[in-house]
C-alpha atoms as a PDB file:
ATOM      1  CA  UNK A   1       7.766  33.489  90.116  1.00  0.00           C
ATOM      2  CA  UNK A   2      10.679  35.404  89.018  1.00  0.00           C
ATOM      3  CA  UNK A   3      11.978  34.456  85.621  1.00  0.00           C
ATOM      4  CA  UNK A   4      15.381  35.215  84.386  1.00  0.00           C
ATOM      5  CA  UNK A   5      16.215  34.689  80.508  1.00  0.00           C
ATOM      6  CA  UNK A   6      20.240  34.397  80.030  1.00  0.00           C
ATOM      7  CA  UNK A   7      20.983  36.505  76.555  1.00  0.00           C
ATOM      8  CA  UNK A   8      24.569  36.409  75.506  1.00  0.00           C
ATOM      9  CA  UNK A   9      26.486  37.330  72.250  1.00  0.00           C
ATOM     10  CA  UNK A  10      25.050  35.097  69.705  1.00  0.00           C
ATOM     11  CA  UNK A  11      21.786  33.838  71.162  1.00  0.00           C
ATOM     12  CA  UNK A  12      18.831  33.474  69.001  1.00  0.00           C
ATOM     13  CA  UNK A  13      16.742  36.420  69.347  1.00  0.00           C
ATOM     14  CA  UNK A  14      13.128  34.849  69.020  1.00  0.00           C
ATOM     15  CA  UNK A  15      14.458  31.933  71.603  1.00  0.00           C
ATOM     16  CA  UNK A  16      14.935  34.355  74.148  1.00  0.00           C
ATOM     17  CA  UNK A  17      12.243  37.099  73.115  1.00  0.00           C
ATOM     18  CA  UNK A  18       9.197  34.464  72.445  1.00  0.00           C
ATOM     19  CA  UNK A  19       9.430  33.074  76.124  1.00  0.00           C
ATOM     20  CA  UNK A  20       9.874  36.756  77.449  1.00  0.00           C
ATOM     21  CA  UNK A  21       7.082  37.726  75.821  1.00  0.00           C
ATOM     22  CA  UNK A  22       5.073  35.118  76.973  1.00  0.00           C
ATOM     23  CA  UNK A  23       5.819  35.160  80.766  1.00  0.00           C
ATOM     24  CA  UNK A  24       5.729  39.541  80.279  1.00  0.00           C
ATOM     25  CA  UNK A  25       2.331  39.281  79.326  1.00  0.00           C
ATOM     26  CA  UNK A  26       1.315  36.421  81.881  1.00  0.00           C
ATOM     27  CA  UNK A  27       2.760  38.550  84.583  1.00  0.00           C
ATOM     28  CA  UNK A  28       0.099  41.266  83.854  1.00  0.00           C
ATOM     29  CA  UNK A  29      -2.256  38.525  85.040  1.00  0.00           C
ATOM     30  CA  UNK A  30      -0.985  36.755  88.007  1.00  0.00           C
ATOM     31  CA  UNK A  31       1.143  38.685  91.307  1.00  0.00           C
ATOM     32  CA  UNK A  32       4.657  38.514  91.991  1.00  0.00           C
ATOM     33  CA  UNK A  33       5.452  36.400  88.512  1.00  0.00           C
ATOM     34  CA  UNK A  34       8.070  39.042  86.578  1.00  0.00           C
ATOM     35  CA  UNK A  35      10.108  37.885  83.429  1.00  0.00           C
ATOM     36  CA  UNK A  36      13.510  39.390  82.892  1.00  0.00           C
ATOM     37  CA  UNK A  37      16.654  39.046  80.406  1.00  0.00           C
ATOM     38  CA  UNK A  38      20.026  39.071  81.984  1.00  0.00           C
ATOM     39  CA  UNK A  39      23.464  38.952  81.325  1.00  0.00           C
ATOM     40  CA  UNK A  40      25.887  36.046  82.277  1.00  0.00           C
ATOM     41  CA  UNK A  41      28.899  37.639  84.092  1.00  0.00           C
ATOM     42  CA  UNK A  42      27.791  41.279  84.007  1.00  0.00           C
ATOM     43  CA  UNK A  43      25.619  44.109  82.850  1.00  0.00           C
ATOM     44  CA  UNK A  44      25.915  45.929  79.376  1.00  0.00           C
ATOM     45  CA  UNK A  45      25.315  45.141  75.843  1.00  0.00           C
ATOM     46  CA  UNK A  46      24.723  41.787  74.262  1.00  0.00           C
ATOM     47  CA  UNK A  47      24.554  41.032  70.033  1.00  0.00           C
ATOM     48  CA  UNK A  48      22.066  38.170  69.082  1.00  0.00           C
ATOM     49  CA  UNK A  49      22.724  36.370  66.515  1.00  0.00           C
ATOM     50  CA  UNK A  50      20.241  38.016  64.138  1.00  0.00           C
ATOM     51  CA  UNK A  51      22.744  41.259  64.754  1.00  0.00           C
ATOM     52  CA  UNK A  52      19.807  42.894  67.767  1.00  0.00           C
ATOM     53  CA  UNK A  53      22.050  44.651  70.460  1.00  0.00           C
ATOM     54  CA  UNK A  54      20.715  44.780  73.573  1.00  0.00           C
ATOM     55  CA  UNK A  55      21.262  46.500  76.481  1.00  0.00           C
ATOM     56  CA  UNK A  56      20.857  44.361  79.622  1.00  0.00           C
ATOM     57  CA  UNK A  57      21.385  46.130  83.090  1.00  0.00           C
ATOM     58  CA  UNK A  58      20.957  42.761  85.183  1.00  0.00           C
ATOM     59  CA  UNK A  59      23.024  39.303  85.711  1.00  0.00           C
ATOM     60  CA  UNK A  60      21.826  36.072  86.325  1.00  0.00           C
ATOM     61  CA  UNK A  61      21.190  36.056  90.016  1.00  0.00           C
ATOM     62  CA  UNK A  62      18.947  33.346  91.844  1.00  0.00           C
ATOM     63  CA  UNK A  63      15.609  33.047  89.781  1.00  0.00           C
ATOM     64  CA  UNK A  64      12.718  30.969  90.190  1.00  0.00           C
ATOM     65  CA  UNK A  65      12.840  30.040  87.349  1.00  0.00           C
ATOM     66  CA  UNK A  66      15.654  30.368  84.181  1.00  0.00           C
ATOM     67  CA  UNK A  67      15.461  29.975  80.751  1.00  0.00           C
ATOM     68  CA  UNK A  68      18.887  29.343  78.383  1.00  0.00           C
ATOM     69  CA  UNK A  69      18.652  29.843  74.849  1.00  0.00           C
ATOM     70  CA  UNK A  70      20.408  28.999  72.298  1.00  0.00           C
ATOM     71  CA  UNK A  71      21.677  29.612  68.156  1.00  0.00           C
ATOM     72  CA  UNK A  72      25.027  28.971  67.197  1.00  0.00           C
ATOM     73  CA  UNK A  73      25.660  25.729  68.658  1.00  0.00           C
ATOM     74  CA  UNK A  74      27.662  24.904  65.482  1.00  0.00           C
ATOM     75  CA  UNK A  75      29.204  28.136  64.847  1.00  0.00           C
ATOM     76  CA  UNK A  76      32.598  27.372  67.023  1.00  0.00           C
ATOM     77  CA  UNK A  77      33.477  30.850  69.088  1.00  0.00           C
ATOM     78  CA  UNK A  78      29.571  32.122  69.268  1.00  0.00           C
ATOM     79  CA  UNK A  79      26.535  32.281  70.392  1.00  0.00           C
ATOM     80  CA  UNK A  80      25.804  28.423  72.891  1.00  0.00           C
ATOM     81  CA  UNK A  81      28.846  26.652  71.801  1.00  0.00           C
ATOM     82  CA  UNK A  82      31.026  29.568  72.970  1.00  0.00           C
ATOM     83  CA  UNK A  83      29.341  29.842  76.126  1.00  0.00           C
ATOM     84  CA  UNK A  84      29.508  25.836  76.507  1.00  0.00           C
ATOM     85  CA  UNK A  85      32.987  26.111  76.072  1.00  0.00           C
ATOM     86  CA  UNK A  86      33.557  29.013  78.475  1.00  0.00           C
ATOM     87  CA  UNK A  87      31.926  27.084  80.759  1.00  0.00           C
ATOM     88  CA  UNK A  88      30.970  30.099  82.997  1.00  0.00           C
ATOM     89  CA  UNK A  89      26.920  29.580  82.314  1.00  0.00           C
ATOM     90  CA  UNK A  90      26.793  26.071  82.429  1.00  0.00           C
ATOM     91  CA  UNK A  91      28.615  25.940  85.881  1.00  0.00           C
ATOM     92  CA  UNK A  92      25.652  28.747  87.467  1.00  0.00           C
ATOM     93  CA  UNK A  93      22.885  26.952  85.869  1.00  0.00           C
ATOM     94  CA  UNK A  94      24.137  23.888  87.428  1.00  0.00           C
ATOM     95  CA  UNK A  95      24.251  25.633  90.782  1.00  0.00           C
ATOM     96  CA  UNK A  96      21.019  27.074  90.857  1.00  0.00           C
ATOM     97  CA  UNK A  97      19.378  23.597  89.521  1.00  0.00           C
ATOM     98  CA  UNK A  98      21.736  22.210  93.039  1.00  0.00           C
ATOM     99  CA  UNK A  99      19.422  25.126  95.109  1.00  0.00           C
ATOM    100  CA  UNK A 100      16.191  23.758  93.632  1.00  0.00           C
ATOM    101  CA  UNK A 101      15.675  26.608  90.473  1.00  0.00           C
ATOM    102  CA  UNK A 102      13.565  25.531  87.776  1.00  0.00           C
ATOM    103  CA  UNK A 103      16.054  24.991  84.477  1.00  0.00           C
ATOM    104  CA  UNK A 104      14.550  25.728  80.888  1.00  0.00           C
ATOM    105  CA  UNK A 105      16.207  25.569  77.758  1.00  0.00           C
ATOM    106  CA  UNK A 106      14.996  26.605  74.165  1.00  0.00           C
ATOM    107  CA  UNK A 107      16.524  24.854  70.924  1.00  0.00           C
ATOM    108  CA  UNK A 108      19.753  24.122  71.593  1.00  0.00           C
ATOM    109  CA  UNK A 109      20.023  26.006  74.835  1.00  0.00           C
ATOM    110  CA  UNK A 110      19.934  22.025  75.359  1.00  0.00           C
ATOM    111  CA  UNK A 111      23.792  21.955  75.001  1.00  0.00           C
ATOM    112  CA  UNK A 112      24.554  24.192  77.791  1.00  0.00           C
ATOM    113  CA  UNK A 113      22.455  21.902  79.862  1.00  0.00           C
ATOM    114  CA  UNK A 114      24.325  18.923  78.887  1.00  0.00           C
ATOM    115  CA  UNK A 115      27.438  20.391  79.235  1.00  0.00           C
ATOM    116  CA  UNK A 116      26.361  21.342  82.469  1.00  0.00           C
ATOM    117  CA  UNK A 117      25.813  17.723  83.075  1.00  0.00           C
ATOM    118  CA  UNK A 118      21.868  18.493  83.831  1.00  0.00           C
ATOM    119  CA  UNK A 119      20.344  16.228  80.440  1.00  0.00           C
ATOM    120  CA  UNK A 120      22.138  12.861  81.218  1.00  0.00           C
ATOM    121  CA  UNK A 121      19.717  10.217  81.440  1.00  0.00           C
ATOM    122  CA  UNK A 122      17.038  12.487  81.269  1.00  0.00           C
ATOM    123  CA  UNK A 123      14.610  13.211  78.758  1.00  0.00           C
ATOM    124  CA  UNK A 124      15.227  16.414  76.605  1.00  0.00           C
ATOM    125  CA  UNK A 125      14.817  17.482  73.460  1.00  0.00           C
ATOM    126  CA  UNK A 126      16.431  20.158  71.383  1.00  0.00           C
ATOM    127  CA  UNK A 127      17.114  21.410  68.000  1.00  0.00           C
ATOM    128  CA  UNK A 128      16.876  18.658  65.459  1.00  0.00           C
ATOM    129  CA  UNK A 129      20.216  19.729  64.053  1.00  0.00           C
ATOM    130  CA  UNK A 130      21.271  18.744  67.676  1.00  0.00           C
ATOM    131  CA  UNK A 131      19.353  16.131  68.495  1.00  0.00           C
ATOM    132  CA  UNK A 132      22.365  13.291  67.818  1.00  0.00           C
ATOM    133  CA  UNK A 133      24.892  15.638  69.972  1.00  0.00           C
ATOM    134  CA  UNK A 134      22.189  15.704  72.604  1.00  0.00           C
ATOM    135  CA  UNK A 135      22.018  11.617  72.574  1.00  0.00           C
ATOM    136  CA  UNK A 136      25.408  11.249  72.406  1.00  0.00           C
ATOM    137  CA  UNK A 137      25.974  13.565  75.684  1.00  0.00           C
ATOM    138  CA  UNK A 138      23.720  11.175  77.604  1.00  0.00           C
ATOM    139  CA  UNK A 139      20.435  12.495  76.939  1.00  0.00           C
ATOM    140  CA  UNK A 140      17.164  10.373  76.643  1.00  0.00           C
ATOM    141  CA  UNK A 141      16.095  12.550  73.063  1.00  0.00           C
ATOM    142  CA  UNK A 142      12.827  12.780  72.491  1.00  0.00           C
ATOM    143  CA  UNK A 143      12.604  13.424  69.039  1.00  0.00           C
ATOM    144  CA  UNK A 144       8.951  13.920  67.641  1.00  0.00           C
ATOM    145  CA  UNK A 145       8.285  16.563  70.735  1.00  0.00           C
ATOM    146  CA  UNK A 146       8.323  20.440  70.866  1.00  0.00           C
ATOM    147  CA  UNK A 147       8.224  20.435  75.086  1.00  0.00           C
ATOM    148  CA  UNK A 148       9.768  17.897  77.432  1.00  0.00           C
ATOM    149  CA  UNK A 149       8.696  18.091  80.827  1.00  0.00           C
ATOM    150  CA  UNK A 150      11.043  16.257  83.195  1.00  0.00           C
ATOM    151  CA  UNK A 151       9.767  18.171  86.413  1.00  0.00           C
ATOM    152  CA  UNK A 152      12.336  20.456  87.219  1.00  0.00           C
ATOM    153  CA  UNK A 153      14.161  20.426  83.852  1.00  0.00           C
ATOM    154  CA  UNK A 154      11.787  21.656  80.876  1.00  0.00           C
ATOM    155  CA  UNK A 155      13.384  21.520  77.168  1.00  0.00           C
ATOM    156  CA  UNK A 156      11.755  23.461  73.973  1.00  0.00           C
ATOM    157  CA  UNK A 157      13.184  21.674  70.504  1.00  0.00           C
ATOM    158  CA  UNK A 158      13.384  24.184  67.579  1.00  0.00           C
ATOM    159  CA  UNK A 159      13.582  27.807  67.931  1.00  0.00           C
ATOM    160  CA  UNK A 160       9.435  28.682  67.815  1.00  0.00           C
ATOM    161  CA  UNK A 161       8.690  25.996  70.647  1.00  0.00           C
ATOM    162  CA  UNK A 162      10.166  28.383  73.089  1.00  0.00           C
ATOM    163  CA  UNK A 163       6.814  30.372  72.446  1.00  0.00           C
ATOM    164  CA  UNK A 164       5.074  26.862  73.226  1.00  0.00           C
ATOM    165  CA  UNK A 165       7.375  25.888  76.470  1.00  0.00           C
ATOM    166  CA  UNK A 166       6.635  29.368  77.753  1.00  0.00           C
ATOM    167  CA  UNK A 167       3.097  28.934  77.650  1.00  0.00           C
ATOM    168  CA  UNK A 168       3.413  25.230  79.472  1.00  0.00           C
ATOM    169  CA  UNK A 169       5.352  26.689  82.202  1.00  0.00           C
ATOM    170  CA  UNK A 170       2.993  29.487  83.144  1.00  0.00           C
ATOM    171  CA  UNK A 171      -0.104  26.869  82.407  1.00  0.00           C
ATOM    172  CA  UNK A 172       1.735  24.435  84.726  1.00  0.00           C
ATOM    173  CA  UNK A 173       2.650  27.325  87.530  1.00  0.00           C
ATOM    174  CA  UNK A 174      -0.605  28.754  87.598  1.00  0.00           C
ATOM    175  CA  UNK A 175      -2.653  28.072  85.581  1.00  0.00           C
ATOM    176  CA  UNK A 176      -4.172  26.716  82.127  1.00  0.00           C
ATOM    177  CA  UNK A 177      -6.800  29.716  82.070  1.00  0.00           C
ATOM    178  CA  UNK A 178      -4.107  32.661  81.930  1.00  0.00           C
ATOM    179  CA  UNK A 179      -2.031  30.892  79.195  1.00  0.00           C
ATOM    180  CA  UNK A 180      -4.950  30.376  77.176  1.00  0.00           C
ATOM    181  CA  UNK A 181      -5.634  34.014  77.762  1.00  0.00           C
ATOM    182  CA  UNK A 182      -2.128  34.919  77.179  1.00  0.00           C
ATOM    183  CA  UNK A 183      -2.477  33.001  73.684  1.00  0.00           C
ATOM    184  CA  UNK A 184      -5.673  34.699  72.955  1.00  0.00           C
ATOM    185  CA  UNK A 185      -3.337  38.452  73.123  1.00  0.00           C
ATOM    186  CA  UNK A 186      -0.909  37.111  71.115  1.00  0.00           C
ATOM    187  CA  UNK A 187      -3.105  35.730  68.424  1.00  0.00           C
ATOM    188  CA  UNK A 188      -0.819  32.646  69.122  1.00  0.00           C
ATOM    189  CA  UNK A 189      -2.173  29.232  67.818  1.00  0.00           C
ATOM    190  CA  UNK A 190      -1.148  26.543  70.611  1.00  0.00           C
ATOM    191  CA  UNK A 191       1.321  23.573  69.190  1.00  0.00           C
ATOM    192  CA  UNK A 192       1.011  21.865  72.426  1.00  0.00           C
ATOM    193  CA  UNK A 193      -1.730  20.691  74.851  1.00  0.00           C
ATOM    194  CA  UNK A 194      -1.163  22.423  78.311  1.00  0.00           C
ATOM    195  CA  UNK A 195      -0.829  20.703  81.440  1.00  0.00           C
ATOM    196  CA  UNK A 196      -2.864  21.021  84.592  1.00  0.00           C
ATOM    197  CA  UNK A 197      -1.616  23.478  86.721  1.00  0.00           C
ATOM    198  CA  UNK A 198      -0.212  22.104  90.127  1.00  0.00           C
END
């Protein structure tokens, strides 16, 4: 399971970095599962929206699995909204959800997914400062949950249950006994009940 995480300028740091932490510990446990951040067009530094600079030496390429984040969604010219409007990530995350990737999206990493067309008439949640911009898009919002699993599009609400997503996916992958284990690590308190793995 290869995981990318897209980071641009503006994302939310602990959207991005609670998953990656997550799936970095969980690939300690289980072969060939890897967990890394990458860039959208191309490789070099990235400022979250917390003011972190990163250096990121990969691009989004054809993952397994890949997560979007998102913070700034109503900051026009940053962070999701920017890359909405760009347009540039939600066209490759729409391509690789086309090839049969696994789509994630943490808080309102949800917009990109819209905009990419990937929400409508499905079941998503995101942010609840977003929540009404999700509906209106064409999204099925489910409001009162912190994970919606749709099958092959997964959506965290607020910025924490990215921590909680993370540990569905790799309970769902492989299995309940490593994310429990993972959770153990990270002293992390669950704030979701974990599916059976496949």
């Amino acid at each position: 399971m290869r995981i990318e995480i897209v980071v641009f300028d503006g994302f939310d740091d602990l959207d991005a970095l609670g998953p990656h932490e997550v799936f970095s510990h969980a690939s300690t446990r289980l072969d060939g599962w890897s967990s890394t951040l990458v860039a959208v067009d191309a490789p070099g530094t990235v400022t979250s929206a917390h003011g972190m600079v990163l250096t990121v030496s990969e691009v989004l390429g054809e993952p397994d699995l890949v997560v979007v984040p998102g913070g700034g969604w109503f900051v026009p010219g940053s962070g999701a909204r920017a890359q909405a409007d760009r347009g540039v990530l939600p066209r490759r995350v729409k391509e690789l959800a086309d090839s049969g990737t696994l789509v994630a999206s943490v808080c309102t990493g949800a917009m990109i997914l819209a905009t990419a067309g990937l929400t409508t008439g499905r079941p998503a949640v995101t942010h609840p400062s977003a929540m009404d911009a999700l509906e209106e898009s064409g999204a099925i919002v489910r409001r009162d949950a912190r994970v919606v699993d749709d099958g092959d599009l997964v959506t965290g609400g607020g910025v924490t249950s990215g921590i909680d997503l993370a540990f569905h996916l790799v309970a769902r992958e492989a299995d309940p006994e490593t994310a429990h284990a993972v959770a153990a690590h990270m002293v992390y308190p669950l704030q979701v009940e974990l599916p059976v793995s496949r």
